[in-house]
PDB file of N, CA and C in Angstrom:
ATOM      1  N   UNK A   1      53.424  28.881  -2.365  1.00  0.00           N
ATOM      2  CA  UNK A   1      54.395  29.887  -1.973  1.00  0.00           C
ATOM      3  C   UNK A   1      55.633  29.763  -2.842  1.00  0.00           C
ATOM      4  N   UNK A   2      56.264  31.242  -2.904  1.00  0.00           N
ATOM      5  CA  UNK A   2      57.198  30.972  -3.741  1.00  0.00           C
ATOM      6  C   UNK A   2      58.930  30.394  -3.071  1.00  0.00           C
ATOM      7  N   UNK A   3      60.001  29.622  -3.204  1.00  0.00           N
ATOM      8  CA  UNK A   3      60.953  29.369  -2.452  1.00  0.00           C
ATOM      9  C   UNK A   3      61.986  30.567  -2.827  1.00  0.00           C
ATOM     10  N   UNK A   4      62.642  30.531  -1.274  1.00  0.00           N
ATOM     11  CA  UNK A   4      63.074  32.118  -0.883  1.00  0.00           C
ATOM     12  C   UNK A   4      64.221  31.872  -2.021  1.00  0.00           C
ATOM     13  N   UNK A   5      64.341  33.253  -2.187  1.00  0.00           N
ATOM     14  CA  UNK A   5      65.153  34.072  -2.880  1.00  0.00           C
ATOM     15  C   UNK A   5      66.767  33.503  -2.314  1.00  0.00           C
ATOM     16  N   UNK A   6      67.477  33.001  -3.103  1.00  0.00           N
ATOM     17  CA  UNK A   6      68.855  32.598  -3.184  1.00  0.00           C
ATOM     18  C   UNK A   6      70.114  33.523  -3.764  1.00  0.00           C
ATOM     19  N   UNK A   7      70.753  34.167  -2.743  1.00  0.00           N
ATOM     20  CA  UNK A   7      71.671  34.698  -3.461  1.00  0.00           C
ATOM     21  C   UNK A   7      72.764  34.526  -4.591  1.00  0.00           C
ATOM     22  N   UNK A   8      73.351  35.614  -5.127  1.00  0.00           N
ATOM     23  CA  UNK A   8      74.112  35.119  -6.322  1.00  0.00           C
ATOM     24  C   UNK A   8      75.474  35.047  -5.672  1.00  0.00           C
ATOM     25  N   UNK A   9      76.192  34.010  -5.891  1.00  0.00           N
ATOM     26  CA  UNK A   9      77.385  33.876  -5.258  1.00  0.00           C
ATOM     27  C   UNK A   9      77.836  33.738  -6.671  1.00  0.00           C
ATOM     28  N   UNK A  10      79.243  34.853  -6.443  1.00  0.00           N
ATOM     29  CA  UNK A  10      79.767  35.118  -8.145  1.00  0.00           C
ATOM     30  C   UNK A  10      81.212  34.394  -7.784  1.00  0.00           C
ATOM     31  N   UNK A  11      82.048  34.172  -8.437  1.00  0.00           N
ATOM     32  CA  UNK A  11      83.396  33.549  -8.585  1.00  0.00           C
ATOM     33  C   UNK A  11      83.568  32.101  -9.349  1.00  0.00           C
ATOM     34  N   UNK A  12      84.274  31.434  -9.032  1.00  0.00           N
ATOM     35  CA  UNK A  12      84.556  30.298  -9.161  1.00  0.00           C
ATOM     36  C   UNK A  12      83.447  29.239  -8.784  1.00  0.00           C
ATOM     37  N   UNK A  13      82.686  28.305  -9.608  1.00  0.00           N
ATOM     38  CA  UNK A  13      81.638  27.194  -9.174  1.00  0.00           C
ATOM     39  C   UNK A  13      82.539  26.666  -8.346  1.00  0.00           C
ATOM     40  N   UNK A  14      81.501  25.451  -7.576  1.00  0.00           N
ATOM     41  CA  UNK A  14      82.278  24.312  -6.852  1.00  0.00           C
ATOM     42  C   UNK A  14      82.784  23.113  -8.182  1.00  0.00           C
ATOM     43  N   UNK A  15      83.998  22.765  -7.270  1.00  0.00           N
ATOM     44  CA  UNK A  15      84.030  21.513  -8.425  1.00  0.00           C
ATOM     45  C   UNK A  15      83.372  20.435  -8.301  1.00  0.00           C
ATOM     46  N   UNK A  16      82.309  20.485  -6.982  1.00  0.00           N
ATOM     47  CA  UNK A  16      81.408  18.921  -6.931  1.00  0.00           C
ATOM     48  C   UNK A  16      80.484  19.590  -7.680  1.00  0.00           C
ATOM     49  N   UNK A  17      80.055  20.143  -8.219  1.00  0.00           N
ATOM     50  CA  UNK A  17      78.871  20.611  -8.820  1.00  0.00           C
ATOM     51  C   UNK A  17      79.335  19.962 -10.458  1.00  0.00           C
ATOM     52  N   UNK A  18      78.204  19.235 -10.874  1.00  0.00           N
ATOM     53  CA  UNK A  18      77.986  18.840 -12.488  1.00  0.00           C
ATOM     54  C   UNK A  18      76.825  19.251 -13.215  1.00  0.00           C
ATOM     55  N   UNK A  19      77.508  19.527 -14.396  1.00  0.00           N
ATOM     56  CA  UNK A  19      76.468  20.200 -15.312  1.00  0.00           C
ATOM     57  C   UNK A  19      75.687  19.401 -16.090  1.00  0.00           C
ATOM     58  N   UNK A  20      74.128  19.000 -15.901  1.00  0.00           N
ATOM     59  CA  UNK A  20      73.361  17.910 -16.321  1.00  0.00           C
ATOM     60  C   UNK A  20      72.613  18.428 -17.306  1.00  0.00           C
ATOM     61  N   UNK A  21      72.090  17.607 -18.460  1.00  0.00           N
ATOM     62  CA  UNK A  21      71.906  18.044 -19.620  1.00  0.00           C
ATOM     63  C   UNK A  21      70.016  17.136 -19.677  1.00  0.00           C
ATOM     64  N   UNK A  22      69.396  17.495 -19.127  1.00  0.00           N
ATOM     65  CA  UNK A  22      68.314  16.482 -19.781  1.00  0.00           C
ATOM     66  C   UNK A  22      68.250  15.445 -18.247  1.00  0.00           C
ATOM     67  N   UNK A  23      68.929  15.929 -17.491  1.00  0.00           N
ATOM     68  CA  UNK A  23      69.344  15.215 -16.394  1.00  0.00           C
ATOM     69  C   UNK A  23      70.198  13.853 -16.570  1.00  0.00           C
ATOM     70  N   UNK A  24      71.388  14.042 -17.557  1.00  0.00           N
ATOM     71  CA  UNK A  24      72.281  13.098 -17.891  1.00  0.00           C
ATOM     72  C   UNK A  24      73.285  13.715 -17.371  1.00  0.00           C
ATOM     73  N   UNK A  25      74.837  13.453 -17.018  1.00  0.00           N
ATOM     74  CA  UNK A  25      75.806  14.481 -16.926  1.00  0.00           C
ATOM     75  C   UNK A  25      76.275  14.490 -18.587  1.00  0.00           C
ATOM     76  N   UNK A  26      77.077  15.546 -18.155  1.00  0.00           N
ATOM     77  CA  UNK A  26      77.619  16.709 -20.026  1.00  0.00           C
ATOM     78  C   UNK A  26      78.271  15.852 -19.705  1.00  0.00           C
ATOM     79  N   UNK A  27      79.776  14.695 -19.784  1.00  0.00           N
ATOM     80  CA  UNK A  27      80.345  14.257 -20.680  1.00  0.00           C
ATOM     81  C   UNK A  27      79.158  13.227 -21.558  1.00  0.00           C
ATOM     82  N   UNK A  28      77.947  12.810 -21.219  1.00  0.00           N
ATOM     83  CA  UNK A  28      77.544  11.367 -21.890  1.00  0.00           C
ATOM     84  C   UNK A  28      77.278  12.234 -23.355  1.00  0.00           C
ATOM     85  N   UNK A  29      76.733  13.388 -23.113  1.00  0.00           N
ATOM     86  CA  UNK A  29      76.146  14.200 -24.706  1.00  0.00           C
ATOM     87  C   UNK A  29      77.692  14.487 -25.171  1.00  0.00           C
ATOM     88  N   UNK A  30      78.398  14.852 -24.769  1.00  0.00           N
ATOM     89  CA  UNK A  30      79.608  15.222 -25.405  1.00  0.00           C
ATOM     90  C   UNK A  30      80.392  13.471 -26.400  1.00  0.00           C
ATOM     91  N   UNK A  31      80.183  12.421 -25.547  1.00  0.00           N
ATOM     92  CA  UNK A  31      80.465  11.645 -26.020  1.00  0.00           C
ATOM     93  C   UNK A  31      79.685  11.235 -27.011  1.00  0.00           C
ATOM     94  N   UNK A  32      78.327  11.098 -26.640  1.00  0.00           N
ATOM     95  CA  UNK A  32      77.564  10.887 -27.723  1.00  0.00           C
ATOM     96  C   UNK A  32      77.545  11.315 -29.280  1.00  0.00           C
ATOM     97  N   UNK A  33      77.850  13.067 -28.903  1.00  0.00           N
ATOM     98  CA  UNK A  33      77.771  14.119 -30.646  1.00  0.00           C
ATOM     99  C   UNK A  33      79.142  13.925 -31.000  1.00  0.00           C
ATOM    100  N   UNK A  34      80.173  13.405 -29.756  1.00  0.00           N
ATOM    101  CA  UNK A  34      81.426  13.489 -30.682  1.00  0.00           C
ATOM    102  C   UNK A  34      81.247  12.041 -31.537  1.00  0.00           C
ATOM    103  N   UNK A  35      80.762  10.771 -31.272  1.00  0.00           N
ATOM    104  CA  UNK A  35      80.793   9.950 -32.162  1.00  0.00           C
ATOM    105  C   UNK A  35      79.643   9.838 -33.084  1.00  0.00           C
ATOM    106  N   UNK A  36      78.819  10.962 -32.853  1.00  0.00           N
ATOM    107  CA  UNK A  36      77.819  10.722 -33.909  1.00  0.00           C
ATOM    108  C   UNK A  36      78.504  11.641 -35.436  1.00  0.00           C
ATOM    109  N   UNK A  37      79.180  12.407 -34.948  1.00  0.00           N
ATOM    110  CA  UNK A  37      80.356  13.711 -35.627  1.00  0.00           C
ATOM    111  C   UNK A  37      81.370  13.048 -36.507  1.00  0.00           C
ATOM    112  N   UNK A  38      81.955  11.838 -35.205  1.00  0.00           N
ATOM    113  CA  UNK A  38      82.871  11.121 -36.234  1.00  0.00           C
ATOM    114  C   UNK A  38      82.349   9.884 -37.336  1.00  0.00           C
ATOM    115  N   UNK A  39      81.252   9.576 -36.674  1.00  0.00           N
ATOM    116  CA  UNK A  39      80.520   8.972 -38.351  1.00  0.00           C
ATOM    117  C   UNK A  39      79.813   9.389 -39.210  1.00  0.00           C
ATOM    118  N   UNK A  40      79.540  10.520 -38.716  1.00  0.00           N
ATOM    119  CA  UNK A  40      79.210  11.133 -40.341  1.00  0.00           C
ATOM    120  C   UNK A  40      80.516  11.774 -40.807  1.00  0.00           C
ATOM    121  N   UNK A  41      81.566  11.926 -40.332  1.00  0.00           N
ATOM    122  CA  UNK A  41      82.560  12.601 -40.978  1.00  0.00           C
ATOM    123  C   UNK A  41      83.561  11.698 -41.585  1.00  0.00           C
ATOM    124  N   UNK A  42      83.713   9.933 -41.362  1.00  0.00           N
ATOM    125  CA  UNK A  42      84.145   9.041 -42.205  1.00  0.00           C
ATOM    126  C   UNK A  42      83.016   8.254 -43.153  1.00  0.00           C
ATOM    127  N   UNK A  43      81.812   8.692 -42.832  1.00  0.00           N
ATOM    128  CA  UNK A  43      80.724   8.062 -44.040  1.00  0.00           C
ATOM    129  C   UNK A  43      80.705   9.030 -45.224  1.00  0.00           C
ATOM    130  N   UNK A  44      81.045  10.271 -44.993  1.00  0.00           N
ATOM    131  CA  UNK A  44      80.520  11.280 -46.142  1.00  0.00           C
ATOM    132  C   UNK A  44      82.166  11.758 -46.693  1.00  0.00           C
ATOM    133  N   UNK A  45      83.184  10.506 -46.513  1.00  0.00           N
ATOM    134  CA  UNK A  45      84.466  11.034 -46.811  1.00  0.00           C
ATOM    135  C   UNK A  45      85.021  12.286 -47.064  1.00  0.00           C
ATOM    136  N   UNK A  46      84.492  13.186 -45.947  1.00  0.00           N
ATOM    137  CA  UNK A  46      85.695  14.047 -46.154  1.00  0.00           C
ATOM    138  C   UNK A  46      86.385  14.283 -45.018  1.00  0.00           C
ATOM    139  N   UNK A  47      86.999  13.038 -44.709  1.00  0.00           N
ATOM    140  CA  UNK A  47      88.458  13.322 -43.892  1.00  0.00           C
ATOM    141  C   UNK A  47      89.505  13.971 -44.584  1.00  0.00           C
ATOM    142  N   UNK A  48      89.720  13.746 -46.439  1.00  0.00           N
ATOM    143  CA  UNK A  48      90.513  13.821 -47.050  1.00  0.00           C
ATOM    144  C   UNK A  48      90.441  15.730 -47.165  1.00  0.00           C
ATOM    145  N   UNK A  49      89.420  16.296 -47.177  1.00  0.00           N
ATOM    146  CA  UNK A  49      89.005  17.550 -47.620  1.00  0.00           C
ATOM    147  C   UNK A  49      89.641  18.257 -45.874  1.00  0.00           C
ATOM    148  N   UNK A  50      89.210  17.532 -44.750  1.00  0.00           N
ATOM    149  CA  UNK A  50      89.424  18.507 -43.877  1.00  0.00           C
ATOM    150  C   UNK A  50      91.154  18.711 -43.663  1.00  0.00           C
ATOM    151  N   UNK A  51      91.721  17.425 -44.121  1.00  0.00           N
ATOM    152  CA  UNK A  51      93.090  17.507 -44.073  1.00  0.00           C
ATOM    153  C   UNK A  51      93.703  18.109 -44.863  1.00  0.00           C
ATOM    154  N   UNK A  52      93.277  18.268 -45.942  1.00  0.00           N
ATOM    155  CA  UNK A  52      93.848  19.260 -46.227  1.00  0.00           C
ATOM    156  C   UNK A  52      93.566  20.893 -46.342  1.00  0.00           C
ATOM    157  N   UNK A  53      92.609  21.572 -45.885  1.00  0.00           N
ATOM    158  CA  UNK A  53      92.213  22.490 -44.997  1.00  0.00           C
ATOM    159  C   UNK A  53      93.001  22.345 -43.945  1.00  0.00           C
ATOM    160  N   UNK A  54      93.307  21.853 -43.169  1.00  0.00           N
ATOM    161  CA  UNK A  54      94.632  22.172 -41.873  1.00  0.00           C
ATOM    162  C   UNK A  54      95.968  21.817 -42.598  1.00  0.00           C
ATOM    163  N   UNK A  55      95.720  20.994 -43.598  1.00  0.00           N
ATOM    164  CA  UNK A  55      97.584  21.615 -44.221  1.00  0.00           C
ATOM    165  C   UNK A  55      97.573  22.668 -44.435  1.00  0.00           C
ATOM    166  N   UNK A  56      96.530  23.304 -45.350  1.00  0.00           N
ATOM    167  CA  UNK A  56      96.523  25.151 -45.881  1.00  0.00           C
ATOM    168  C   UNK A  56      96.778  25.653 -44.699  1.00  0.00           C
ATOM    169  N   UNK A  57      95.982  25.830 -43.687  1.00  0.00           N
ATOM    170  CA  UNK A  57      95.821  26.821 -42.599  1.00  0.00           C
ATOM    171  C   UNK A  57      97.327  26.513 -41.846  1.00  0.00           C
ATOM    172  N   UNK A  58      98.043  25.447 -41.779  1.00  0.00           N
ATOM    173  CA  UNK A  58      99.266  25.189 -40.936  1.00  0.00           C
ATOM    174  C   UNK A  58     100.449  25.717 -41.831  1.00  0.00           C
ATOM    175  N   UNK A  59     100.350  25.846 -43.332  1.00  0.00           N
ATOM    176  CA  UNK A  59     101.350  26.500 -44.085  1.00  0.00           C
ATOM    177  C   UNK A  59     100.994  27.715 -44.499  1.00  0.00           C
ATOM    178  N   UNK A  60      99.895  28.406 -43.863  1.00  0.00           N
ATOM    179  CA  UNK A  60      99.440  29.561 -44.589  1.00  0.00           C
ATOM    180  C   UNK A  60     100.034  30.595 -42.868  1.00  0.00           C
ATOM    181  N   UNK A  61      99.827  29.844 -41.912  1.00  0.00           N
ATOM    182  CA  UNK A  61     100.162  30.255 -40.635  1.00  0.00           C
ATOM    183  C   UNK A  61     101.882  30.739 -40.753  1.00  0.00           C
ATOM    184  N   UNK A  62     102.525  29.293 -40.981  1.00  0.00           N
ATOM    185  CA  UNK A  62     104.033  29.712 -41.284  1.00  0.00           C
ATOM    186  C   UNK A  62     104.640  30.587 -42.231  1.00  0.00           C
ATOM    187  N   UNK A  63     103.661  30.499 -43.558  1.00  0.00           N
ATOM    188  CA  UNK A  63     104.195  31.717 -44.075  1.00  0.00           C
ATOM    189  C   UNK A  63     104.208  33.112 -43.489  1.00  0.00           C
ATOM    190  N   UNK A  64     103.243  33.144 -43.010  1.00  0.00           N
ATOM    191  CA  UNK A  64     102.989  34.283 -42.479  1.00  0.00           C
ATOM    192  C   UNK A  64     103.881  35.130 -41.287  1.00  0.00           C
ATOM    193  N   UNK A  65     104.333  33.987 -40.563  1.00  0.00           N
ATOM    194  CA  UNK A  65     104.855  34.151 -39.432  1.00  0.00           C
ATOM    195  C   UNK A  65     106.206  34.688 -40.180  1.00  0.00           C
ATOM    196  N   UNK A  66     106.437  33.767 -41.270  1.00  0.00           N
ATOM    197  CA  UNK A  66     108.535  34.470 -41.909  1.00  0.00           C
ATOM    198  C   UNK A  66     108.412  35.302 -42.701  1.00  0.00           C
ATOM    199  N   UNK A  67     107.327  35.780 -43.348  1.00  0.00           N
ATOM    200  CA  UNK A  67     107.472  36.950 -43.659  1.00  0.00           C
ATOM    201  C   UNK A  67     106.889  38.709 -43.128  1.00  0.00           C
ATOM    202  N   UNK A  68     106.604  38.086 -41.522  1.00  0.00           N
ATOM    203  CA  UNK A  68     106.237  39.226 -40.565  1.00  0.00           C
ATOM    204  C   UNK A  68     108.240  39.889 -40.775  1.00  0.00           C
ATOM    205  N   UNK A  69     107.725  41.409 -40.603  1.00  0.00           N
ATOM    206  CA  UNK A  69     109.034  42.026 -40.133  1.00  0.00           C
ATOM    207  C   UNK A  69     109.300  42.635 -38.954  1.00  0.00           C
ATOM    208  N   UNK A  70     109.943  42.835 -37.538  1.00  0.00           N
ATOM    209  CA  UNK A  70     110.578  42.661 -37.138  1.00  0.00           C
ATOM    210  C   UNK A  70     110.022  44.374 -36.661  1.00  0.00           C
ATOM    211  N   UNK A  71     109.225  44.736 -35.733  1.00  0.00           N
ATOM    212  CA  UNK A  71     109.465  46.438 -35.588  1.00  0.00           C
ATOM    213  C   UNK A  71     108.841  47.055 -36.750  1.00  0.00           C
ATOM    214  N   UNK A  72     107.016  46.681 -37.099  1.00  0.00           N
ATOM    215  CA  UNK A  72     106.491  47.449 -37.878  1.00  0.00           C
ATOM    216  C   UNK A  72     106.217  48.825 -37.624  1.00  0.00           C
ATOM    217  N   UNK A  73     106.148  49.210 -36.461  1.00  0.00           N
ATOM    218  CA  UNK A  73     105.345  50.141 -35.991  1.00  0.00           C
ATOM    219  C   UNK A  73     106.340  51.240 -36.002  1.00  0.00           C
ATOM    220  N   UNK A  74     107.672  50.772 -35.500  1.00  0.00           N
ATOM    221  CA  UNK A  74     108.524  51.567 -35.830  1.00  0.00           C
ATOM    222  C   UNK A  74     108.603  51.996 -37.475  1.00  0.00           C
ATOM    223  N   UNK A  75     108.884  50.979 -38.574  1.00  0.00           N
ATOM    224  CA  UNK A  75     109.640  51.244 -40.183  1.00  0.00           C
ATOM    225  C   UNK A  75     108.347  52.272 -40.282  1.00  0.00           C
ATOM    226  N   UNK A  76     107.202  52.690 -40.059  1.00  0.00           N
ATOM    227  CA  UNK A  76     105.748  52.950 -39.977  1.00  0.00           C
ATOM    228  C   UNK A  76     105.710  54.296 -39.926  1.00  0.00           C
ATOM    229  N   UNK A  77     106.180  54.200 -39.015  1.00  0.00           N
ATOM    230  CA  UNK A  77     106.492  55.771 -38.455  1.00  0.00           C
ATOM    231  C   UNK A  77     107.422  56.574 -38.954  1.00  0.00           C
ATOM    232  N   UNK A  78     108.372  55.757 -39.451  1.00  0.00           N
ATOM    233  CA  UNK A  78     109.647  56.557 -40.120  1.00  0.00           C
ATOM    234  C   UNK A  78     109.480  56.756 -41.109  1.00  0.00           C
ATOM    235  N   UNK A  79     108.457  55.964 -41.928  1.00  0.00           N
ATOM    236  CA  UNK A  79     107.832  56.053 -43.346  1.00  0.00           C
ATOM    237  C   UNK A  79     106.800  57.513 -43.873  1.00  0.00           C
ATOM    238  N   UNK A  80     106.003  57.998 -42.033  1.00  0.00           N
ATOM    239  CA  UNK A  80     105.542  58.684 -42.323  1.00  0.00           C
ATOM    240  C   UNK A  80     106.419  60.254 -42.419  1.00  0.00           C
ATOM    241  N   UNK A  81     107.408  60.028 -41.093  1.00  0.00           N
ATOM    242  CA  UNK A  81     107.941  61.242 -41.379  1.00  0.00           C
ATOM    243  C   UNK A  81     108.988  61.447 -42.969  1.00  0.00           C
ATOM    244  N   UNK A  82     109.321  60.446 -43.276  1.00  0.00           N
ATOM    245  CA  UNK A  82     110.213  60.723 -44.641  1.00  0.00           C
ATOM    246  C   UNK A  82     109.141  61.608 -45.537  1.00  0.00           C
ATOM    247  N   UNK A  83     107.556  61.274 -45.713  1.00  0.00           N
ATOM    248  CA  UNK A  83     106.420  61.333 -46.304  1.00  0.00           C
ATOM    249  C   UNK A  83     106.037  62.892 -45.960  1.00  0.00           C
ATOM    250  N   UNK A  84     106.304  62.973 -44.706  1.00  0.00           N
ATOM    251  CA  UNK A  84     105.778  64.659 -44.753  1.00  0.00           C
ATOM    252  C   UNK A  84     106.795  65.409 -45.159  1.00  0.00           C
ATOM    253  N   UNK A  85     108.170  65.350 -44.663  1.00  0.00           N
ATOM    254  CA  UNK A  85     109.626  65.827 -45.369  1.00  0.00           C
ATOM    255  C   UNK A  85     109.582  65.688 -46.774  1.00  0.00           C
ATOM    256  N   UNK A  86     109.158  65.075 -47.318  1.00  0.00           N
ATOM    257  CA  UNK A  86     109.413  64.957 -48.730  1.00  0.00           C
ATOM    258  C   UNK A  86     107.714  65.742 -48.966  1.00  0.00           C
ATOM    259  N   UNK A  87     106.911  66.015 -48.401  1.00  0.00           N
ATOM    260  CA  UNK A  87     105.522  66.750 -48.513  1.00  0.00           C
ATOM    261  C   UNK A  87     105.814  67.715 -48.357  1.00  0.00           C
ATOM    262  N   UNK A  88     106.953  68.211 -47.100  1.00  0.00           N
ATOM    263  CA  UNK A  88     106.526  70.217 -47.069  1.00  0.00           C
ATOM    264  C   UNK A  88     108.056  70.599 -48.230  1.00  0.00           C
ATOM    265  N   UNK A  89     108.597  69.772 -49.001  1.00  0.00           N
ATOM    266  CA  UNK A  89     109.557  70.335 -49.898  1.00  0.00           C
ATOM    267  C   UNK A  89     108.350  70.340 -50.952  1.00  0.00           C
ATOM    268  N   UNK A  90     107.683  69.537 -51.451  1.00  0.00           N
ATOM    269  CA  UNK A  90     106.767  70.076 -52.522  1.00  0.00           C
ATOM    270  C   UNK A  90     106.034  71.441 -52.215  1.00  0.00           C
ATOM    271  N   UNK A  91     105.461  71.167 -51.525  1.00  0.00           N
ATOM    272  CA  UNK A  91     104.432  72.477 -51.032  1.00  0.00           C
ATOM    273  C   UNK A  91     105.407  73.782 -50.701  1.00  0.00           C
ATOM    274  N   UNK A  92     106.768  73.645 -50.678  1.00  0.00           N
ATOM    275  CA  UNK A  92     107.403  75.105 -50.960  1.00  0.00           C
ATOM    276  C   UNK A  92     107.990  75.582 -51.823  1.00  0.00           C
ATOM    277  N   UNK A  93     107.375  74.647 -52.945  1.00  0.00           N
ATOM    278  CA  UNK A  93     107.799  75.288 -54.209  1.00  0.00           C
ATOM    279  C   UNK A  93     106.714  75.708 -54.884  1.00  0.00           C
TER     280      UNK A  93
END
């Protein structure tokens, strides 16, 4: 026989409930791939390569951020109307 039909209770899980992997709990695999992660990532030296990949990305972030301006959407808009004003004086000549 088949066991009865269990409804879906949607929201929030319980927090006694653990998520078992192989029937281990998820932190032991999490611990596991994170140190299997961190030795291959100091055996095949490139700690040096990823660091500096997050210097780029942490100074490529800040540039970015100081040379955002301030109310694009507005200069944007005003850009377009100067653009048609200066469009229907051509087109009436």
């Amino acid at each position: 026989m088949r066991p009865p039909i269990t409804p879906v209770i949607r929201g929030r899980p319980s927090s006694k409930r653990s998520i078992h992997i192989c029937g281990r709990p998820r932190w032991l695999f999490v611990l596991l791939f994170s140190a299997v992660s961190c030795m291959l990532w100091l055996t095949s030296c490139s700690l040096l390569t990823v660091l500096w990949a997050l210097l780029i990305a942490l100074l490529t972030t800040v540039l970015h951020a100081s040379f955002r301006t301030p109310n694009l959407k507005a200069r944007l808009n005003t850009f377009r109307e100067e653009f048609r004003a200066v469009w229907r004086n051509y087109s009436e000549l």
